[in-house]
N, C-alpha and C. Protein backbone atom coordinates (compact mmCIF):
# COMPACT_ATOMS: atom_id res chain seq x y z
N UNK A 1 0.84 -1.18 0.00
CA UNK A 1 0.00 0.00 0.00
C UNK A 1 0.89 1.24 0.00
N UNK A 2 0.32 2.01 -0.73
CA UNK A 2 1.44 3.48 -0.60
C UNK A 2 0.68 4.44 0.38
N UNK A 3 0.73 5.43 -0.31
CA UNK A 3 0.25 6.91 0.69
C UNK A 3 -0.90 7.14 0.23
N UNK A 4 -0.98 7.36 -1.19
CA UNK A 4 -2.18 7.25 -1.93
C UNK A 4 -3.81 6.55 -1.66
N UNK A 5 -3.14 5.55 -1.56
CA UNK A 5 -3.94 4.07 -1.27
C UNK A 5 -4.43 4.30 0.27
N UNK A 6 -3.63 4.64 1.27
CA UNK A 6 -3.88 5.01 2.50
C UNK A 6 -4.73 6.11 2.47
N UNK A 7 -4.29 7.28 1.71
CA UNK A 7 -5.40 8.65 2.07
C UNK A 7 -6.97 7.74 1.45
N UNK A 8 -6.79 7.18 0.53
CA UNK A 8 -8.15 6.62 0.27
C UNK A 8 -8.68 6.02 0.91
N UNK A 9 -8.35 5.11 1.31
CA UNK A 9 -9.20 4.41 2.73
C UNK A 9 -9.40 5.36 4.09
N UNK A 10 -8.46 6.54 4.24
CA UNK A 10 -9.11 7.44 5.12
C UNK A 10 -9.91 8.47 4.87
N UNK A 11 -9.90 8.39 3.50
CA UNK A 11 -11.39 9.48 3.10
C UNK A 11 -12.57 8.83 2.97
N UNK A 12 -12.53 7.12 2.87
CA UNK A 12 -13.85 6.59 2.76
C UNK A 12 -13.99 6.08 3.85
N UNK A 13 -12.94 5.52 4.91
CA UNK A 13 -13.41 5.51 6.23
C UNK A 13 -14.72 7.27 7.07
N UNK A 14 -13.89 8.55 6.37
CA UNK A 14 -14.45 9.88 7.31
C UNK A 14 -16.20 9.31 6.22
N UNK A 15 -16.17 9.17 5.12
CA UNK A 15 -17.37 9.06 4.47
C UNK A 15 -18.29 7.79 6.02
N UNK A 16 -17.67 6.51 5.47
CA UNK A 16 -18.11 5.82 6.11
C UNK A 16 -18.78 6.03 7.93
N UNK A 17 -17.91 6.61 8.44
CA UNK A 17 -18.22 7.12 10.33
C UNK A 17 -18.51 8.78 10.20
N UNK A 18 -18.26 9.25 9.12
CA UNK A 18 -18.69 10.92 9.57
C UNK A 18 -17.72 11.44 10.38
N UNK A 19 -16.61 10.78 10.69
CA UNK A 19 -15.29 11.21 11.22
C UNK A 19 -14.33 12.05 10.84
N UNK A 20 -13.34 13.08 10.78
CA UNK A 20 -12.21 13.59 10.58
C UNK A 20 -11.19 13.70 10.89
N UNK A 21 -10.95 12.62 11.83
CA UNK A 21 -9.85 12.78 12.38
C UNK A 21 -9.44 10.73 12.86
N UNK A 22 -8.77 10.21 12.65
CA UNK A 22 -8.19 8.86 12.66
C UNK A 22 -6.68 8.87 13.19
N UNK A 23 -6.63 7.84 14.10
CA UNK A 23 -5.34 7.00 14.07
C UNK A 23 -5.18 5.88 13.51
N UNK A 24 -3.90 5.64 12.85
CA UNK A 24 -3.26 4.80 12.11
C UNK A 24 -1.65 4.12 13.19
N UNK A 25 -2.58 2.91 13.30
CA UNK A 25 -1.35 2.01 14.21
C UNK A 25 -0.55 0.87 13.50
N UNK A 26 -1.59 0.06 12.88
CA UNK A 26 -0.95 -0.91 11.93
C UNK A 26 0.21 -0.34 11.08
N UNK A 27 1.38 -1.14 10.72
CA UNK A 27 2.21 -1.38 9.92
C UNK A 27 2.13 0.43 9.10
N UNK A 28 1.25 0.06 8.57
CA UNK A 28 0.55 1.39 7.58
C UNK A 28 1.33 3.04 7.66
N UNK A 29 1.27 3.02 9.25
CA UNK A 29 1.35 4.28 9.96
C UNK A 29 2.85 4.81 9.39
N UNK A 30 3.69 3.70 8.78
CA UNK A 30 4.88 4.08 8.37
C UNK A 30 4.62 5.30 7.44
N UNK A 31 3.98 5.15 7.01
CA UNK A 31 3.29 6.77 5.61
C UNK A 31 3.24 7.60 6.20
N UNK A 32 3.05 7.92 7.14
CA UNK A 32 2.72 9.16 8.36
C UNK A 32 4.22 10.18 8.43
N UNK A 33 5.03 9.49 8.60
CA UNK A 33 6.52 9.75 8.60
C UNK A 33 6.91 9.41 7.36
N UNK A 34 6.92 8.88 6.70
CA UNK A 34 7.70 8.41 5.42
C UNK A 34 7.13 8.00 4.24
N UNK A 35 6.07 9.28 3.84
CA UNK A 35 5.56 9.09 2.85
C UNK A 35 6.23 8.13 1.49
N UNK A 36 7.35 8.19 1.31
CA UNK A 36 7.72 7.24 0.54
C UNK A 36 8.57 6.32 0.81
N UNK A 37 8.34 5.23 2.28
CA UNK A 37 8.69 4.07 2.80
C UNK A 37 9.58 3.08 1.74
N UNK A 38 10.26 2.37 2.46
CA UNK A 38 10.84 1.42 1.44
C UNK A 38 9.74 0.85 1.33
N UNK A 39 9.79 0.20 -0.11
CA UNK A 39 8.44 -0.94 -0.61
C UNK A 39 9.01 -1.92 0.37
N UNK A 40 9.78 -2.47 0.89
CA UNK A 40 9.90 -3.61 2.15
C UNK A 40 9.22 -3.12 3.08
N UNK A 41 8.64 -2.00 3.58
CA UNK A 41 7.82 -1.77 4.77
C UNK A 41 6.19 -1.59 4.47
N UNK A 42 6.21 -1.77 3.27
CA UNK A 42 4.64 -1.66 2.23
C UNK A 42 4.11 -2.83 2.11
N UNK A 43 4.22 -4.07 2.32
CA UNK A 43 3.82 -5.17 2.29
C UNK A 43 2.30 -5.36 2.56
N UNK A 44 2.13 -4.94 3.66
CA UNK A 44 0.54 -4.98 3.77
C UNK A 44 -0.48 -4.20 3.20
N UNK A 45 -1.69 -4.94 3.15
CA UNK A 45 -2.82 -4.35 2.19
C UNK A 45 -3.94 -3.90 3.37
N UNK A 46 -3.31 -3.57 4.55
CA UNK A 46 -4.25 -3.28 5.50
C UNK A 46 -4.21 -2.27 5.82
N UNK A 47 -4.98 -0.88 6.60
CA UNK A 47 -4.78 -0.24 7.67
C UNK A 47 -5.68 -0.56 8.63
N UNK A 48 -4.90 -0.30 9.54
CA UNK A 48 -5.37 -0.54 11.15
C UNK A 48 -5.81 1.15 11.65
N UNK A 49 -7.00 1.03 12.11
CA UNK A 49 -7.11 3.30 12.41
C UNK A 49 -8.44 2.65 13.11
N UNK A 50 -8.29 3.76 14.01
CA UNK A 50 -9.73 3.81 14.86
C UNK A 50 -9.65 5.24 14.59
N UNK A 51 -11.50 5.67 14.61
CA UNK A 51 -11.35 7.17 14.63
C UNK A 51 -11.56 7.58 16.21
N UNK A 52 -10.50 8.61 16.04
CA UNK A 52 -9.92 9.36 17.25
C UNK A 52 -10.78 9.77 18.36
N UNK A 53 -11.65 10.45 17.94
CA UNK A 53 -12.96 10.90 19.68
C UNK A 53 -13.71 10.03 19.51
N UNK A 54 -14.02 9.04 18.62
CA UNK A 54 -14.98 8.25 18.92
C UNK A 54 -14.70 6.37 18.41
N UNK A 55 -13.75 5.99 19.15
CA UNK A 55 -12.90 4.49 18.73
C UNK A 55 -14.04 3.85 18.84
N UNK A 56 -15.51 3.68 19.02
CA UNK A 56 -16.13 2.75 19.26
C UNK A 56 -16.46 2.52 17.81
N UNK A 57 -16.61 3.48 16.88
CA UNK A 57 -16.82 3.65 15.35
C UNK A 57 -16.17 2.36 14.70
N UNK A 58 -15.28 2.51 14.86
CA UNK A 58 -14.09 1.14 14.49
C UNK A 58 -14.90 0.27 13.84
N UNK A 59 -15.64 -0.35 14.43
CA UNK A 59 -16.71 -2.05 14.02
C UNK A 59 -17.11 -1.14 12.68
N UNK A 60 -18.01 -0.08 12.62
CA UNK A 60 -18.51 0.48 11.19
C UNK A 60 -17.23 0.56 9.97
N UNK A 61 -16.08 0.84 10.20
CA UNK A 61 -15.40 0.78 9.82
C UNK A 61 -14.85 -0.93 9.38
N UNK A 62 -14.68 -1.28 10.21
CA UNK A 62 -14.68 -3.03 9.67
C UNK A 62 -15.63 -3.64 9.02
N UNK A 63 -16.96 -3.30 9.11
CA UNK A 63 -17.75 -3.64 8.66
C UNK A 63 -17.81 -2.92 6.97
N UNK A 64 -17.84 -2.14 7.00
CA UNK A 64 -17.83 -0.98 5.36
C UNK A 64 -16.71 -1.48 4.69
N UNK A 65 -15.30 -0.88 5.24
CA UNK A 65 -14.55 -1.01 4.73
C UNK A 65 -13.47 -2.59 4.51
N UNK A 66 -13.54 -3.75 5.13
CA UNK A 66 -12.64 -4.26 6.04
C UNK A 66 -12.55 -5.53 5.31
N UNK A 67 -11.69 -6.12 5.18
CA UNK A 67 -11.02 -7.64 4.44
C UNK A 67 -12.84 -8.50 4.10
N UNK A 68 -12.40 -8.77 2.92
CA UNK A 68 -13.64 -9.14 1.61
C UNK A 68 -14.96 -8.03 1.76
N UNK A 69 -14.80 -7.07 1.70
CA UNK A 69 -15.75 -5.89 1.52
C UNK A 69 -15.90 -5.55 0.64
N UNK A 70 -16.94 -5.38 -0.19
CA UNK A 70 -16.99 -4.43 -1.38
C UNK A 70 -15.59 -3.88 -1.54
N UNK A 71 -15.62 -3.01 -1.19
CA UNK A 71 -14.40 -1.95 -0.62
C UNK A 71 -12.92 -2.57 -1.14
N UNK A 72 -12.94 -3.62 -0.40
CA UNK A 72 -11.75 -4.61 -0.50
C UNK A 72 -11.59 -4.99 -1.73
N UNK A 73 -12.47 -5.57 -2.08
CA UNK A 73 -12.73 -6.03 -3.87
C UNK A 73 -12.57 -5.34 -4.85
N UNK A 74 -13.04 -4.21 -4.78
CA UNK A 74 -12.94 -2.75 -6.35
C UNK A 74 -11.40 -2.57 -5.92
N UNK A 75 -10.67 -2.74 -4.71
CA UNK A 75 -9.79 -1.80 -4.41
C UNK A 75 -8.06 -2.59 -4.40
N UNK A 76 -8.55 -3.58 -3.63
CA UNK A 76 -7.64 -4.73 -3.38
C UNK A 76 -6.82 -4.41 -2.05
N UNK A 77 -7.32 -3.51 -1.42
CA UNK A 77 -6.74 -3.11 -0.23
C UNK A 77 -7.71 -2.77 1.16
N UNK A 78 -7.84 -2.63 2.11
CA UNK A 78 -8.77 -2.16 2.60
C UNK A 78 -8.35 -1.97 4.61
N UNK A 79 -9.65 -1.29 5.17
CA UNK A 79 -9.30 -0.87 6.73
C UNK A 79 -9.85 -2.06 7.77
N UNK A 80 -9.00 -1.78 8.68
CA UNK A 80 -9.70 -2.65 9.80
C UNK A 80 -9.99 -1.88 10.89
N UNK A 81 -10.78 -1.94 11.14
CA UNK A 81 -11.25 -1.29 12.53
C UNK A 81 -10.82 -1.77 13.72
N UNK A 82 -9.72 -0.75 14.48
CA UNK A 82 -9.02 -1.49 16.07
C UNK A 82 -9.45 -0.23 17.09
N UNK A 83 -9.20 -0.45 17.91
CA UNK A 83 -9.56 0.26 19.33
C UNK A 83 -7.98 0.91 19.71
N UNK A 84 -8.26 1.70 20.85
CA UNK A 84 -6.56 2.09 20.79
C UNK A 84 -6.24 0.82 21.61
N UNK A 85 -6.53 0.08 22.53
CA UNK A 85 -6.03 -0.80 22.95
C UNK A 85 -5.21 -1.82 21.93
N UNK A 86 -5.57 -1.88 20.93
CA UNK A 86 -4.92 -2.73 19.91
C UNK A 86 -3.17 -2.02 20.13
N UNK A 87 -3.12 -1.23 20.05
CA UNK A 87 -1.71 -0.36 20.22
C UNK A 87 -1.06 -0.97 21.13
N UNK A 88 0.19 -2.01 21.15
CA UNK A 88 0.90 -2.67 22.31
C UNK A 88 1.79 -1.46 22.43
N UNK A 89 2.51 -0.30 22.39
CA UNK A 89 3.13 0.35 21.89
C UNK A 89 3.87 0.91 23.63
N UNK A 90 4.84 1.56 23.24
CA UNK A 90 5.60 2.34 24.58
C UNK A 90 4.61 2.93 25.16
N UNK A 91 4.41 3.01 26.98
CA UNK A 91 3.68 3.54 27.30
C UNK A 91 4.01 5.02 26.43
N UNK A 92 3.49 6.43 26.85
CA UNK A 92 3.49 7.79 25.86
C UNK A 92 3.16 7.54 24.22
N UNK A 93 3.14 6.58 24.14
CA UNK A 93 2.93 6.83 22.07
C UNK A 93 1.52 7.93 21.70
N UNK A 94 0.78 8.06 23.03
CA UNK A 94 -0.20 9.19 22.33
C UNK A 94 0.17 10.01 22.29
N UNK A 95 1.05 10.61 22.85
CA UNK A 95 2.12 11.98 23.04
C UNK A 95 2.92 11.95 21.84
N UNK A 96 3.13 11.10 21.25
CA UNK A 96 4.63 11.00 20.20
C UNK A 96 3.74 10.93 18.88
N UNK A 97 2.38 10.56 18.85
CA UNK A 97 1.77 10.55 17.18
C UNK A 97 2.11 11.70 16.53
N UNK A 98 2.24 10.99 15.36
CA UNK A 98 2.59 12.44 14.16
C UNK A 98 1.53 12.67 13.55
N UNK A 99 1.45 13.97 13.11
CA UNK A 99 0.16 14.38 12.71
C UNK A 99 0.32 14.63 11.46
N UNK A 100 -0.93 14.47 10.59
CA UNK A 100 -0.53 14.76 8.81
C UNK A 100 -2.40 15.30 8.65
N UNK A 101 -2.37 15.79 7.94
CA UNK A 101 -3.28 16.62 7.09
C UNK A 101 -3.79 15.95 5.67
N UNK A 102 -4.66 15.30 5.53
CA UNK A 102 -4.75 14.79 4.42
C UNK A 102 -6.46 15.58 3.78
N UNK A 103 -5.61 16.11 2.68
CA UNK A 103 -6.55 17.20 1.71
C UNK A 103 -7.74 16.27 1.65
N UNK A 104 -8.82 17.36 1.16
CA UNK A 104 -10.44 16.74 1.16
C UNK A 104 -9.90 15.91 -0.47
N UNK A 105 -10.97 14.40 -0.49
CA UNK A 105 -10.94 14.11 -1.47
C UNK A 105 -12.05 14.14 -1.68
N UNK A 106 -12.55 13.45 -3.40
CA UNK A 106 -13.69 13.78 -3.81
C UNK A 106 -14.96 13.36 -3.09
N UNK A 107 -15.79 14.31 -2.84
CA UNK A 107 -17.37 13.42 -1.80
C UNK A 107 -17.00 14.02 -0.62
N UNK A 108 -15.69 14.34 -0.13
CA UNK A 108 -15.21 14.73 1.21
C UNK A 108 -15.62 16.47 1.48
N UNK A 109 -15.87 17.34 2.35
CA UNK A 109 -15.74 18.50 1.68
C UNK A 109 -14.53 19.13 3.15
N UNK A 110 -13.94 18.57 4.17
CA UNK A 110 -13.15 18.92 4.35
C UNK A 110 -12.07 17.30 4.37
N UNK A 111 -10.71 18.69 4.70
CA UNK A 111 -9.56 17.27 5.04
C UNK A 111 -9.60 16.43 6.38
N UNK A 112 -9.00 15.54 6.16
CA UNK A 112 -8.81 14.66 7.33
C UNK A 112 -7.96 14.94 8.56
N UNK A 113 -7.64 14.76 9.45
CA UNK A 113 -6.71 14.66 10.70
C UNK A 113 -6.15 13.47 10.69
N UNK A 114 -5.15 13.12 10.41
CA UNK A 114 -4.12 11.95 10.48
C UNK A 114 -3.37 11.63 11.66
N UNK A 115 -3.25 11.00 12.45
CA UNK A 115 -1.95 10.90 13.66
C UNK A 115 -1.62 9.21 13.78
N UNK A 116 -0.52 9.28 13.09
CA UNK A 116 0.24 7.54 12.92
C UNK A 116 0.97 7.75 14.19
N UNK A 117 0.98 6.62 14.33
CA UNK A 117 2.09 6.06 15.21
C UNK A 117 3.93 6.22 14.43
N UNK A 118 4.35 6.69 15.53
CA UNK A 118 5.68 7.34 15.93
C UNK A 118 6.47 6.15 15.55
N UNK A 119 7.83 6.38 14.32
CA UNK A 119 7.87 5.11 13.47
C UNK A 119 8.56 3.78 14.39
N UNK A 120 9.18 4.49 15.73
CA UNK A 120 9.83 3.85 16.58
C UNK A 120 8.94 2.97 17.73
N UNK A 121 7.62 4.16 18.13
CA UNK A 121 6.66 2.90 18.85
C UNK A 121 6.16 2.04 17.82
N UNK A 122 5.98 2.15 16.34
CA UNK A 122 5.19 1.49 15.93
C UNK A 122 6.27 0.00 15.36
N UNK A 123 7.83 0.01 14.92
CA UNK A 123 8.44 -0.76 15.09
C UNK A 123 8.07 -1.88 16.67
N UNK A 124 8.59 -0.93 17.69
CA UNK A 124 8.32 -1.98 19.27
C UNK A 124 7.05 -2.17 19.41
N UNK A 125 5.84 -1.85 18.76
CA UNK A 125 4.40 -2.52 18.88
C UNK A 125 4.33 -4.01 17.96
N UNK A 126 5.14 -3.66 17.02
CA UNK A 126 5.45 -4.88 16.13
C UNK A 126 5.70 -5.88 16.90
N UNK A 127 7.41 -5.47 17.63
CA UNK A 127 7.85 -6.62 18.18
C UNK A 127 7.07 -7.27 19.27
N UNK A 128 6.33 -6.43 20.01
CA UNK A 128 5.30 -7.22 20.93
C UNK A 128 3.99 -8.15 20.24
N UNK A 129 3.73 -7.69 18.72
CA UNK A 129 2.78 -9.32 18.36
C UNK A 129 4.02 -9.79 18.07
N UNK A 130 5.03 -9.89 17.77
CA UNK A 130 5.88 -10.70 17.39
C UNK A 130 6.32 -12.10 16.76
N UNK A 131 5.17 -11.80 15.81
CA UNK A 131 5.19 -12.41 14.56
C UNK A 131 6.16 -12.73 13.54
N UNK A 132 6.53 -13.46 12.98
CA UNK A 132 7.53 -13.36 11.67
C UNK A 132 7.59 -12.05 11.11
N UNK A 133 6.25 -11.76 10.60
CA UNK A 133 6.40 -10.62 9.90
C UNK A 133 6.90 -9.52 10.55
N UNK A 134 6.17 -9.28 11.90
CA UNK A 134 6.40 -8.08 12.30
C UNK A 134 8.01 -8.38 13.18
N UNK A 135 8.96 -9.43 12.95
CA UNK A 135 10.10 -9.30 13.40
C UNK A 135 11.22 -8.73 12.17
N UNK A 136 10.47 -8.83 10.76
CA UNK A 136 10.72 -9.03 9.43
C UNK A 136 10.91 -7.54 9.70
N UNK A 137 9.61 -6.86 9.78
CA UNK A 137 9.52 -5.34 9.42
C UNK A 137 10.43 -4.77 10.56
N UNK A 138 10.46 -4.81 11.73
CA UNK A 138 11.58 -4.08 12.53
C UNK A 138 12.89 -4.20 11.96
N UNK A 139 12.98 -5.25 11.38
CA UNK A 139 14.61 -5.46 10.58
C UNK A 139 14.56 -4.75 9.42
N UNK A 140 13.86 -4.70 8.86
CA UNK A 140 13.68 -3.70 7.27
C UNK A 140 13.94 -2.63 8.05
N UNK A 141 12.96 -1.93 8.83
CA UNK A 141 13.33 -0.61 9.10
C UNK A 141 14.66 -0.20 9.52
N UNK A 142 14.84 -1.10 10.76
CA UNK A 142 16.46 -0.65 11.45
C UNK A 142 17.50 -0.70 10.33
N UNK A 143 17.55 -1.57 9.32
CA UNK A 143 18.02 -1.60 7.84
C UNK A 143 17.79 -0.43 6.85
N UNK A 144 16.88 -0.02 6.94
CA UNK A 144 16.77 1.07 6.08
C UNK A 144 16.76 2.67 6.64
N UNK A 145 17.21 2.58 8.02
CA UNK A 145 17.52 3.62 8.67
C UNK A 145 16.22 4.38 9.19
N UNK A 146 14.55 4.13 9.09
CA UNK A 146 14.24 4.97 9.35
C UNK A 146 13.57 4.67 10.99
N UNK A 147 14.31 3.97 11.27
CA UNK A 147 14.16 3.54 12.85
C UNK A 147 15.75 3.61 13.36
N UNK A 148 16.20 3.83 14.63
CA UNK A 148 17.20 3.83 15.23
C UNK A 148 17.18 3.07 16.04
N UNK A 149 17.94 2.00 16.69
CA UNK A 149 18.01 1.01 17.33
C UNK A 149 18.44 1.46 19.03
N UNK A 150 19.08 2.56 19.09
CA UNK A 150 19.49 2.93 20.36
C UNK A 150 18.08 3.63 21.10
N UNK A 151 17.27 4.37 20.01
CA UNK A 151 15.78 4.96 20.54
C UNK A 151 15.07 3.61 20.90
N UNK A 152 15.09 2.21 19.93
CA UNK A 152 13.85 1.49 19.77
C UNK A 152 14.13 0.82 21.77
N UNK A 153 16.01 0.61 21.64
CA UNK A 153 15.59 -0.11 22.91
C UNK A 153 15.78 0.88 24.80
N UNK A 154 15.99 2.42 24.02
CA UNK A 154 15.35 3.23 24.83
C UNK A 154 14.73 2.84 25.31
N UNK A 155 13.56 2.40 25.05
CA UNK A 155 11.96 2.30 24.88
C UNK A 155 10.88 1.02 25.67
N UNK A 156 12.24 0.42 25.28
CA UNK A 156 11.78 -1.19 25.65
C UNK A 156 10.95 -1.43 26.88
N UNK A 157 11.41 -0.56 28.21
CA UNK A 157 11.22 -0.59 29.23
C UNK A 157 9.96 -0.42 29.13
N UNK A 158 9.15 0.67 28.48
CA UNK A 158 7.93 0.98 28.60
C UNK A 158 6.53 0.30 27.93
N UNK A 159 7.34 -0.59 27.58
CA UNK A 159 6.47 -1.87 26.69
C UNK A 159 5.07 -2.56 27.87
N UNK A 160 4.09 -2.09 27.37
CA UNK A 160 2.90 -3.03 28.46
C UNK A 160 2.74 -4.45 28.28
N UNK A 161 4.22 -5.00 28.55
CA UNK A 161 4.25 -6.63 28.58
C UNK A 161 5.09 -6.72 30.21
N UNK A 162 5.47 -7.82 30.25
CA UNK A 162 5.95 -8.42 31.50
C UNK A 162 7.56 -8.37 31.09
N UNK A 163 8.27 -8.22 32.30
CA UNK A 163 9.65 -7.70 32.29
C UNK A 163 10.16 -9.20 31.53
N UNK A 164 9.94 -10.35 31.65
CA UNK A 164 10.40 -11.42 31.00
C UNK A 164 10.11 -11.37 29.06
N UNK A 165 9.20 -10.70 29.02
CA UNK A 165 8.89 -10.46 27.55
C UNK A 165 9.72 -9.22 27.10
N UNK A 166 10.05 -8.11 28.09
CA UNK A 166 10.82 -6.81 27.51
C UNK A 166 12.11 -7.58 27.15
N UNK A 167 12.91 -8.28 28.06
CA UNK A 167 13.72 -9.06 27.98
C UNK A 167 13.96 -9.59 26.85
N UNK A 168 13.24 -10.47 26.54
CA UNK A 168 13.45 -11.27 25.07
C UNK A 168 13.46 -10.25 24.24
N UNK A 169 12.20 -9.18 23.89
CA UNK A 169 12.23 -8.74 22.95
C UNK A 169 13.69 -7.31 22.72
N UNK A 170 14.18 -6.83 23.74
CA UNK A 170 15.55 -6.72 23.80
C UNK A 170 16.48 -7.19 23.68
N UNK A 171 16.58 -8.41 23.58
CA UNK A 171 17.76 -9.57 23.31
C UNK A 171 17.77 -9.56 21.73
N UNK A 172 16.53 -9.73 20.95
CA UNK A 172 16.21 -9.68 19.99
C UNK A 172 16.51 -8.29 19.15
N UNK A 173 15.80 -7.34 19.73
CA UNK A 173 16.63 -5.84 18.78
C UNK A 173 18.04 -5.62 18.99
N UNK A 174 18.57 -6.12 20.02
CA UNK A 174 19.82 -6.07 19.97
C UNK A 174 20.72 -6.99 18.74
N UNK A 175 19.98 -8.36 18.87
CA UNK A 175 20.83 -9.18 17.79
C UNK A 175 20.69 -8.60 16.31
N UNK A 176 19.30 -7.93 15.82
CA UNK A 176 18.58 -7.30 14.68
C UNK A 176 19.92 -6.07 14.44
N UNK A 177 20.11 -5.04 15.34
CA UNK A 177 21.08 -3.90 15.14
C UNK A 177 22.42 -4.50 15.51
N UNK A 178 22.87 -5.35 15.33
CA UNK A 178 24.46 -5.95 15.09
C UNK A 178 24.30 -6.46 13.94
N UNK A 179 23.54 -7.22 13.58
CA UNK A 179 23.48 -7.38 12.43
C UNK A 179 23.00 -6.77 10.95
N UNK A 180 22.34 -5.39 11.22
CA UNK A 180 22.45 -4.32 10.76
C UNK A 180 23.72 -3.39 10.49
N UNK A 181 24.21 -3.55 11.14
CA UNK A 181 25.48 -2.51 11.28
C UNK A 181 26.83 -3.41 10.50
């Protein structure tokens, strides 16, 4: 998915909830900061966004927009509706979202409010599902520089997992940035 593809699903998500304003946590949020991401951090055909004053919206959003939807089908891409709890992220990541402005599109008659996740919580939210993939994408990024490895395990501490899980997953960004370097 690019940036493109993203503002579209957040102009038919504001259609869909009557919303203007969304967070973007999934993978996705890399566009927020880096409008033109390595295609290694583009892999997914998802965004993850709850809208912002009102996250309960989310389900309408899964429902309209969300994997085999209409939506999904004309488009080949589409939203999922999460709660902020979905966010495993450093405690503060609501403090650290970046904010973007995304112009009215057509049907829209104003712009959107954008706030992704901060490219460094959204790397260590990865590593807490800690999935293949999402061990995949922390390594692309720390690889492609637009994550720093000395911030990511800054951070670690503030992870809402159990000190035995910060652990591992520090053992792990550590082995990721030696072998980066």
């Amino acid at each position: 998915m690019n940036r493109s593809e993203l503002e579209h699903v957040l102009g038919a998500a504001a259609n869909a909830v009557g919303e203007h304003a969304f967070v973007v946590i999934g993978s996705q949020a890399i566009l927020g900061s880096f409008p033109d991401a390595p295609e290694e951090l583009l892999r997914s055909m998802e965004v993850d966004l709850y809208p912002k004053e009102n996250p309960e919206l989310a389900i309408e959003i899964d429902g309209t927009l969300g994997d085999g939807s209409r939506f999904h089908e004309a488009f080949g891409y589409y939203a999922h509706g999460v709660g902020p709890e979905t966010a495993k992220a450093p405690r503060g990541w609501e403090e650290r979202l970046i904010e973007s402005e995304i112009p009215p599109r057509p049907g829209l008659k104003r712009a959107i409010a954008a706030y992704f996740l901060e490219p460094h919580d959204l790397v260590l939210a990865k590593c807490v599902a800690g999935r293949d993939r999402d061990w995949e994408f922390a390594k692309d990024a720390i690889a492609a520089g637009v994550v720093d490895a000395e911030t990511l395990l800054s951070r670690v501490d503030l992870l809402p997992v159990s000190t035995e899980r910060i652990e591992g997953i520090r053992r792990h960004l550590e082995a990721l940035a030696a072998r980066s370097s």
